[in-house]
N, C-alpha and C. Protein backbone atom coordinates (compact mmCIF):
# COMPACT_ATOMS: atom_id res chain seq x y z
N UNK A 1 56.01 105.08 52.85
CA UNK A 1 55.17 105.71 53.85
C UNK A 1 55.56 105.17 55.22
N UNK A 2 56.03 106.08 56.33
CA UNK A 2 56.22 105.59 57.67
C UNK A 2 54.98 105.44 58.34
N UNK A 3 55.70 104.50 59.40
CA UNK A 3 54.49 103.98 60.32
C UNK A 3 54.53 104.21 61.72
N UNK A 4 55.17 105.76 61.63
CA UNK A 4 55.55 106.20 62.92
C UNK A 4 55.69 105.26 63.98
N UNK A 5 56.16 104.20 63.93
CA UNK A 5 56.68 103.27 64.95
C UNK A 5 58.32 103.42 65.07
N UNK A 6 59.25 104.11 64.08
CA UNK A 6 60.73 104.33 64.74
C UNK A 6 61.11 104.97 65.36
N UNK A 7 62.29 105.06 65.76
CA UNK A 7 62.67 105.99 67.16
C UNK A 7 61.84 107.43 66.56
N UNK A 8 62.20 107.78 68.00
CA UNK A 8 61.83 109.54 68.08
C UNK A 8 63.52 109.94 67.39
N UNK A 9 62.99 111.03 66.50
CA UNK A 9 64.10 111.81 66.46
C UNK A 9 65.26 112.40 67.27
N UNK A 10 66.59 112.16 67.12
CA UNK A 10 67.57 113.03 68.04
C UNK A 10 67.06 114.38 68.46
N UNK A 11 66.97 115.00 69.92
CA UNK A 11 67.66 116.31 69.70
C UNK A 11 68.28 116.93 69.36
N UNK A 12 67.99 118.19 68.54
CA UNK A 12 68.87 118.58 68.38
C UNK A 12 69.28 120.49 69.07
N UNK A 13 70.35 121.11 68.72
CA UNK A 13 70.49 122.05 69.84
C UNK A 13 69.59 123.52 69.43
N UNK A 14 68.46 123.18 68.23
CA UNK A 14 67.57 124.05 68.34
C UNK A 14 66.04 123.41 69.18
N UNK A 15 65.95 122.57 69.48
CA UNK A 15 64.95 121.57 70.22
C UNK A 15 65.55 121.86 71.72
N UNK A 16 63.53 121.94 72.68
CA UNK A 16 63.81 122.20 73.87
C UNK A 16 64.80 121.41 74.76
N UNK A 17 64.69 119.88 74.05
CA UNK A 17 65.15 119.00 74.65
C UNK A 17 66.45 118.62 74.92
N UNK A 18 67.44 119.49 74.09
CA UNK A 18 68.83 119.24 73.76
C UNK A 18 69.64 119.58 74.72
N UNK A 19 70.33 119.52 75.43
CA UNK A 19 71.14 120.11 76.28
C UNK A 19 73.04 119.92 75.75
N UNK A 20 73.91 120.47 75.37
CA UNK A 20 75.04 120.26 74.96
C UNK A 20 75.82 119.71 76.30
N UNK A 21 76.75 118.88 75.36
CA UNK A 21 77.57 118.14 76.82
C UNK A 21 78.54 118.63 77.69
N UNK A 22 78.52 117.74 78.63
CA UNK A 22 79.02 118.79 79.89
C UNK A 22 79.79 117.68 80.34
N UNK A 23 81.48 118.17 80.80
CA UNK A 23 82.42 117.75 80.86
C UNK A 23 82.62 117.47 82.69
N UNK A 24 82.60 116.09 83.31
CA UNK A 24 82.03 115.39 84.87
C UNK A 24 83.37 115.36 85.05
N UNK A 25 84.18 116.15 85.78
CA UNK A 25 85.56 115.89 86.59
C UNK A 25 85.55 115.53 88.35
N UNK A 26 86.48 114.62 88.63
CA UNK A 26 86.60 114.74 89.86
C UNK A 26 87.82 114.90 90.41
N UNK A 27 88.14 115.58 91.70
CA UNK A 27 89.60 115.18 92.41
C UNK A 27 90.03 114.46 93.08
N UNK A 28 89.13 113.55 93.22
CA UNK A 28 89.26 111.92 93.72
C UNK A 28 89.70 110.97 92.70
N UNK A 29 89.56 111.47 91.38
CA UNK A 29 90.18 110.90 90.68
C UNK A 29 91.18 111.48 89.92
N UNK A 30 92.33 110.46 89.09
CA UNK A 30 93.77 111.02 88.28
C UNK A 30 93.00 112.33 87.36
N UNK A 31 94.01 113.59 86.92
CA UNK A 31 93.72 114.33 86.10
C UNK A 31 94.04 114.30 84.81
N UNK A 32 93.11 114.05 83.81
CA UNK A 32 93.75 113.82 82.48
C UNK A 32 95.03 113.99 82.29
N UNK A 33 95.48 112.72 81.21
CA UNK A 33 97.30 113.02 81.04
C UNK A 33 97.19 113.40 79.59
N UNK A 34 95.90 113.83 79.03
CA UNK A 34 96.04 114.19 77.37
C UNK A 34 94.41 115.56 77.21
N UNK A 35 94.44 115.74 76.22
CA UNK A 35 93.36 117.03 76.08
C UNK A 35 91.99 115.87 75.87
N UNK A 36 91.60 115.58 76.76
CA UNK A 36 90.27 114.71 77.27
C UNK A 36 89.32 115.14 78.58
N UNK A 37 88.60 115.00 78.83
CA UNK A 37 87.58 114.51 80.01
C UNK A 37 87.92 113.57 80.65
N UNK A 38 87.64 113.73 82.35
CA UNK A 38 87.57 112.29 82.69
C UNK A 38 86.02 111.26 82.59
N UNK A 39 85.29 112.64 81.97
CA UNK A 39 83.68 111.62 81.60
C UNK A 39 83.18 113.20 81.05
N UNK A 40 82.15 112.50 80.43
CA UNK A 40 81.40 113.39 79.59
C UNK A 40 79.91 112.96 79.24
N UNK A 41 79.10 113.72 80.28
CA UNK A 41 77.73 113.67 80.03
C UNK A 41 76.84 114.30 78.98
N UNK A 42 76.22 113.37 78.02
CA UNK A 42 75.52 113.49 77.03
C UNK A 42 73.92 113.72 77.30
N UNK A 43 73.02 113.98 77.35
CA UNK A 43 71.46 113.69 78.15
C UNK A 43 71.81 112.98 79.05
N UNK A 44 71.16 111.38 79.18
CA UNK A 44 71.57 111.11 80.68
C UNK A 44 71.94 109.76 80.59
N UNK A 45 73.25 109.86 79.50
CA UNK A 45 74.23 109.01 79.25
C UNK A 45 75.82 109.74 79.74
N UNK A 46 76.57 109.03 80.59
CA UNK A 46 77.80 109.64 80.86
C UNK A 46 79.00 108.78 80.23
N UNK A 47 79.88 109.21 79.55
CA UNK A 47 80.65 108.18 78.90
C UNK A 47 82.22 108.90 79.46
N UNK A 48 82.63 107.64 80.21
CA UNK A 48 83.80 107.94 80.94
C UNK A 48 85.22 107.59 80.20
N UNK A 49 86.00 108.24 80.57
CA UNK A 49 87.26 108.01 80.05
C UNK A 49 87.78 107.03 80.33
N UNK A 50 88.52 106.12 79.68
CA UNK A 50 89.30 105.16 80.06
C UNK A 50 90.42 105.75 81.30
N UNK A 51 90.70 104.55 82.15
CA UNK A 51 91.09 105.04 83.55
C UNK A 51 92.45 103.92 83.45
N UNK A 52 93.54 104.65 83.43
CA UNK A 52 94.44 103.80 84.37
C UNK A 52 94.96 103.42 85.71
N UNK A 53 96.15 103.02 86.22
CA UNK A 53 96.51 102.86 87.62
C UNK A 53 97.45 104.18 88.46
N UNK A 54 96.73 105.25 88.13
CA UNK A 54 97.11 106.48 88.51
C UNK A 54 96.81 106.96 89.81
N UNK A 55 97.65 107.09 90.87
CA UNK A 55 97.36 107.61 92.12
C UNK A 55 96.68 108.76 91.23
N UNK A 56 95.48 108.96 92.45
CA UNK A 56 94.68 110.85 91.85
C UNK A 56 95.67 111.69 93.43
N UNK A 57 96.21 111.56 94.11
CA UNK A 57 96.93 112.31 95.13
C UNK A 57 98.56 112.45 94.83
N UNK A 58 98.96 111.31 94.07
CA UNK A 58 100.56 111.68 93.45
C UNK A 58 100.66 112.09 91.83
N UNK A 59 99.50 111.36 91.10
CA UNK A 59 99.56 111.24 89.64
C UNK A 59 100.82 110.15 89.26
N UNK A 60 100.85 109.13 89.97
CA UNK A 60 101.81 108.38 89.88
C UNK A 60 100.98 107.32 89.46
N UNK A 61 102.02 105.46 88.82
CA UNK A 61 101.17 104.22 88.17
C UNK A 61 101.37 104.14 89.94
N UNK A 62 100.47 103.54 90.71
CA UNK A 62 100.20 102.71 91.72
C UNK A 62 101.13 101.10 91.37
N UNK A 63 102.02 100.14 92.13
CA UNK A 63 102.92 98.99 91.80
C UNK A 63 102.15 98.22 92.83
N UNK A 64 102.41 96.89 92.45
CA UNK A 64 101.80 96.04 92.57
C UNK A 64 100.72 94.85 91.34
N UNK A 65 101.03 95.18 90.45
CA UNK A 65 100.70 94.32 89.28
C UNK A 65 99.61 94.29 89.50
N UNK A 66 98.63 93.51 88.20
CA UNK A 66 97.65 93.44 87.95
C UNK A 66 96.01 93.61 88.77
N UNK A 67 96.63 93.14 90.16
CA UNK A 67 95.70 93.56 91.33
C UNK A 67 95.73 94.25 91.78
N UNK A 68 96.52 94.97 92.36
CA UNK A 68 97.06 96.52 92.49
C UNK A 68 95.88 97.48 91.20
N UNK A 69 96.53 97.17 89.99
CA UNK A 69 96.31 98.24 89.09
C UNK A 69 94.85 98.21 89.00
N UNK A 70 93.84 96.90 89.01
CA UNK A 70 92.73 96.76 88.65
C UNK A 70 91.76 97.67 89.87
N UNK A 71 92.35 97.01 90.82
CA UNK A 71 91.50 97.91 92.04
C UNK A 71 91.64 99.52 91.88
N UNK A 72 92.97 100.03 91.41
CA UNK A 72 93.26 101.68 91.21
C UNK A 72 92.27 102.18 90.45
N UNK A 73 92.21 101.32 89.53
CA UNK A 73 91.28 101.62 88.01
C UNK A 73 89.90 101.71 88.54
N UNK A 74 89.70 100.88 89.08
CA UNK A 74 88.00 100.92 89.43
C UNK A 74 87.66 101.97 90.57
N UNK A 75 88.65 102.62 91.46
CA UNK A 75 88.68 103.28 92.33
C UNK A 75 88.27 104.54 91.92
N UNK A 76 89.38 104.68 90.82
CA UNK A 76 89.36 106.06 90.23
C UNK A 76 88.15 106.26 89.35
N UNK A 77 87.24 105.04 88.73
CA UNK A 77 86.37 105.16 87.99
C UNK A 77 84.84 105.51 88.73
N UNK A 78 85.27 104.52 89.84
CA UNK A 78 83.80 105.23 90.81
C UNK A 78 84.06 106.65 91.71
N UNK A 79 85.19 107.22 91.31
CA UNK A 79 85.32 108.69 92.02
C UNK A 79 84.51 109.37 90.87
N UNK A 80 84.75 108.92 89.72
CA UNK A 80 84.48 109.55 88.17
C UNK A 80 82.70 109.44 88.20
N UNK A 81 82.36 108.39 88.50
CA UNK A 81 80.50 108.31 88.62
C UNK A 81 80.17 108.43 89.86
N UNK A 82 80.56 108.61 91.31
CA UNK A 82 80.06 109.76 91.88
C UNK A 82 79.80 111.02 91.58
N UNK A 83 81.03 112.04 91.27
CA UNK A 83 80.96 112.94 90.63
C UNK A 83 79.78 113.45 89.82
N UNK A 84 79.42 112.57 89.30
CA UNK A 84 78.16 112.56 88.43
C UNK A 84 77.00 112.34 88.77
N UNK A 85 77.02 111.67 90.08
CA UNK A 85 75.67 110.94 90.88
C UNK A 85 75.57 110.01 90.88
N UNK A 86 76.43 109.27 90.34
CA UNK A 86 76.09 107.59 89.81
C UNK A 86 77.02 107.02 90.58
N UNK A 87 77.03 105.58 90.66
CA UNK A 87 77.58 104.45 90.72
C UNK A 87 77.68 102.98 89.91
N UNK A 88 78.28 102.11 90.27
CA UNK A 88 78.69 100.80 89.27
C UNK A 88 77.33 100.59 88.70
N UNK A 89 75.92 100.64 89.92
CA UNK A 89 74.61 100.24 88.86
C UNK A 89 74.27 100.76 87.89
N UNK A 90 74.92 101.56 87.56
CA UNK A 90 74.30 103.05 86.31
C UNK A 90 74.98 102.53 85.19
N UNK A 91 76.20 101.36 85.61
CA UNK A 91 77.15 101.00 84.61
C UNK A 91 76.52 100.36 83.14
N UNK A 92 75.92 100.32 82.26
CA UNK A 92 75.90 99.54 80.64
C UNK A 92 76.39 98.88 80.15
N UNK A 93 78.03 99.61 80.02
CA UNK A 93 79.05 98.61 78.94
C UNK A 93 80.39 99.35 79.47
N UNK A 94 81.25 98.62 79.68
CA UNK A 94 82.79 98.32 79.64
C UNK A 94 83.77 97.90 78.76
N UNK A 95 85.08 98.71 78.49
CA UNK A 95 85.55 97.59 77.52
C UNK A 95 87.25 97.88 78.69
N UNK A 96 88.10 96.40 78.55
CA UNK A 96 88.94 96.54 79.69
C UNK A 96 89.83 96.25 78.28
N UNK A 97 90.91 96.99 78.62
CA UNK A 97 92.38 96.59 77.68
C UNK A 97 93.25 96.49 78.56
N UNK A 98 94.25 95.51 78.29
CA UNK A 98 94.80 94.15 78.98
C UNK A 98 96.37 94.24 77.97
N UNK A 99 97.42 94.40 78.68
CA UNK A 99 98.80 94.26 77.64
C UNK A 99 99.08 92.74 77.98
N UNK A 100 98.47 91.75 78.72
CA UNK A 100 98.63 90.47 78.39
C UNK A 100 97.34 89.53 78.96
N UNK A 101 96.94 89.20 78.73
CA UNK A 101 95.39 88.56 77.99
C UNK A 101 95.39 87.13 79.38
N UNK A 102 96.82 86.81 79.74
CA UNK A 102 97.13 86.02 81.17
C UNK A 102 96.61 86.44 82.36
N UNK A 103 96.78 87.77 82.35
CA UNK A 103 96.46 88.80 83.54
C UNK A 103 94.66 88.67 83.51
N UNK A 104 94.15 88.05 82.89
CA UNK A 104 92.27 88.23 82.56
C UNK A 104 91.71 87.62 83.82
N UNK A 105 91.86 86.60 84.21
CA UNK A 105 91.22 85.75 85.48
C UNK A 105 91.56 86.52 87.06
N UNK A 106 92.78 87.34 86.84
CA UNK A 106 92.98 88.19 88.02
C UNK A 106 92.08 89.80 87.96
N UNK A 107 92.33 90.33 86.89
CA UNK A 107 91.46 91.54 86.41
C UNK A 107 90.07 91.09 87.11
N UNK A 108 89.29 90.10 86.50
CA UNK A 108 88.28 89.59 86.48
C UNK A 108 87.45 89.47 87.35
N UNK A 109 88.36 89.00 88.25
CA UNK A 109 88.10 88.70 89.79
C UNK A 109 87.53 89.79 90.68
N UNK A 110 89.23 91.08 90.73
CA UNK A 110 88.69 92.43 91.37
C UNK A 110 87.79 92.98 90.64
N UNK A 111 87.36 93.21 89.12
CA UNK A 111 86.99 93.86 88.66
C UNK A 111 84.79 93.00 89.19
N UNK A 112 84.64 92.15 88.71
CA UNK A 112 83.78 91.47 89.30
C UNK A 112 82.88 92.03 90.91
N UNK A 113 84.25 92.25 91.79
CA UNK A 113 84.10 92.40 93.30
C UNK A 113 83.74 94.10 93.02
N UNK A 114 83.73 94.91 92.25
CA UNK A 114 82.95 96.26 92.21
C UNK A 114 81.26 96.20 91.44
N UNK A 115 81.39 94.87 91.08
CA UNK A 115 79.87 95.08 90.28
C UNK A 115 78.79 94.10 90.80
N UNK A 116 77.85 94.31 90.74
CA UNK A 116 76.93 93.28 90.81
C UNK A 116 75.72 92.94 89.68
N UNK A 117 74.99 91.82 89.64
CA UNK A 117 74.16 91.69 88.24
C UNK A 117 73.14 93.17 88.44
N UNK A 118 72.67 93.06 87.22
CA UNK A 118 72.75 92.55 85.91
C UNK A 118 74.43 93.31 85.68
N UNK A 119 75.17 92.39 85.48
CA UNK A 119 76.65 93.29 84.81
C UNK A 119 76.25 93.70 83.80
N UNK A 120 77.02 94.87 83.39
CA UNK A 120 77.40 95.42 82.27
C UNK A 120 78.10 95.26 80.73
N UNK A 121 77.47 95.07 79.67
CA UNK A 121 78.29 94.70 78.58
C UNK A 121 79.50 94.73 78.54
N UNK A 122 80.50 93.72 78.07
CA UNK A 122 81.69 94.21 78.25
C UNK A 122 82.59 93.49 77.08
N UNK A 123 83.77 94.02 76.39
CA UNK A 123 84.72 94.01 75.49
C UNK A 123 85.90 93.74 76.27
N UNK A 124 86.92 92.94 76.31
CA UNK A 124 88.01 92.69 76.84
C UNK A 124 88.99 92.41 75.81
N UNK A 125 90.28 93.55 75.63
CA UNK A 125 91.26 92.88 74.41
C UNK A 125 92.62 93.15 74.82
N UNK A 126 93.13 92.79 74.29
CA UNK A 126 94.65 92.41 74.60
C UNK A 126 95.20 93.68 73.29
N UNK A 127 96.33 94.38 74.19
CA UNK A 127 96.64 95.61 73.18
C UNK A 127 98.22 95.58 73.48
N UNK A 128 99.15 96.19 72.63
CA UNK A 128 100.61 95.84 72.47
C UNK A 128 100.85 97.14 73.79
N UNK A 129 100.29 98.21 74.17
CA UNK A 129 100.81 98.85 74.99
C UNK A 129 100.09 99.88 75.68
N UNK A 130 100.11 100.20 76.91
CA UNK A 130 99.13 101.49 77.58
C UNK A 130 99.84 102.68 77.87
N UNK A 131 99.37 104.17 78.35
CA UNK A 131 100.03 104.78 78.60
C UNK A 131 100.59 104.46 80.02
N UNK A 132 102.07 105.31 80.15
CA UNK A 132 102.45 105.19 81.31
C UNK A 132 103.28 103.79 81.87
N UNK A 133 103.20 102.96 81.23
CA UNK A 133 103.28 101.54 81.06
C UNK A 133 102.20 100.92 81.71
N UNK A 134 101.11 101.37 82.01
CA UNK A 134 99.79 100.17 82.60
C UNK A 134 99.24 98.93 81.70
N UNK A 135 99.11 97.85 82.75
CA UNK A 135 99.21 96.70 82.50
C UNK A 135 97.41 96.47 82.47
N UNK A 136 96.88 97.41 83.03
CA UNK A 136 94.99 97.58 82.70
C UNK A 136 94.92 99.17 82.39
N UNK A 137 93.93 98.78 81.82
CA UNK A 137 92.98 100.57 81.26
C UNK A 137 90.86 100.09 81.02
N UNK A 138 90.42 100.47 81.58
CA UNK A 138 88.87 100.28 81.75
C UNK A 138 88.03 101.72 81.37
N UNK A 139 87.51 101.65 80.44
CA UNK A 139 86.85 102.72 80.02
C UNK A 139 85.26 102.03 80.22
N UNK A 140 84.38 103.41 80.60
CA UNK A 140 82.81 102.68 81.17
C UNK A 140 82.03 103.78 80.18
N UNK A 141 80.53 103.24 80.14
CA UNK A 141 79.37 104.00 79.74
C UNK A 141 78.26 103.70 80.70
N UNK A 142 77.61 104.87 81.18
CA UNK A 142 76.78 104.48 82.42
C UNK A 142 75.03 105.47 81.72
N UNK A 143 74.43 105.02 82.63
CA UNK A 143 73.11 105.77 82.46
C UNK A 143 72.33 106.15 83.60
N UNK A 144 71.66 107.19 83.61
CA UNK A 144 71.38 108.17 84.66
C UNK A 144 69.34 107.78 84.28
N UNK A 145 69.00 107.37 85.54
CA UNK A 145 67.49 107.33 85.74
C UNK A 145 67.14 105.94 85.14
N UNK A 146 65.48 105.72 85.11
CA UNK A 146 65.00 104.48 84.12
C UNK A 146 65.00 104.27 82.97
């Protein structure tokens, strides 16, 4: 016997409440290099694509190593949550992939200088390779209202 104390049920897309998701592009930021979104709003959860060091005006990697790329990444990621209405505070959880795990205290640093507390959950791993050859890739999940 429940004790109606667990979640509320999902919407679903016969419920008033459901709204199907809707695909958040910007041209301030790079244009997908594969059949993806650059974010994708769920109710009023937006879950963004992982972002590399892609000029959004050449579609080129931006040079300059790890500081270079980290600032591109976050650039292009807050073109991605404007777009949407949001910014870094809307941010939840992060996960940053890193092709060498050395590069972490520099990432860290710029990546840090876009956020402020409460930060955002975050996953950091070291992966054998990115597209394009990028040396960072930052994928975000943000939330819209209280």
């Amino acid at each position: 016997m429940g004790t109606g104390c667990g979640p509320a049920p999902d919407p679903t897309p016969d419920s008033p409440a459901w709204s199907p998701p809707q695909a958040v592009e910007s041209s301030d930021a790079p244009e997908a290099i594969g059949p993806y979104s650059q974010a994708i709003r769920a109710g009023g959860t937006l879950y963004l694509a992982g972002q590399i060091a892609l000029d959004p005006a050449t579609g080129e990697m931006v040079e300059g190593g790890i500081e270079a790329e980290t600032r591109q990444v976050m650039e292009n990621l807050a073109a991605v949550l404007a777009a949407a209405g949001m910014d870094f505070g809307h941010v939840v959880q992060t996960q940053v992939f890193l092709t060498d795990l050395a590069d972490f205290a520099a990432m860290n640093e710029i990546y840090g200088s876009y956020l402020a507390p409460p930060y955002p959950a975050r996953a950091t791993v070291e992966v054998a390779g990115l597209p394009r050859g990028a040396v960072v890739e930052i994928q975000m999940v943000a939330v819209d209202g209280p």
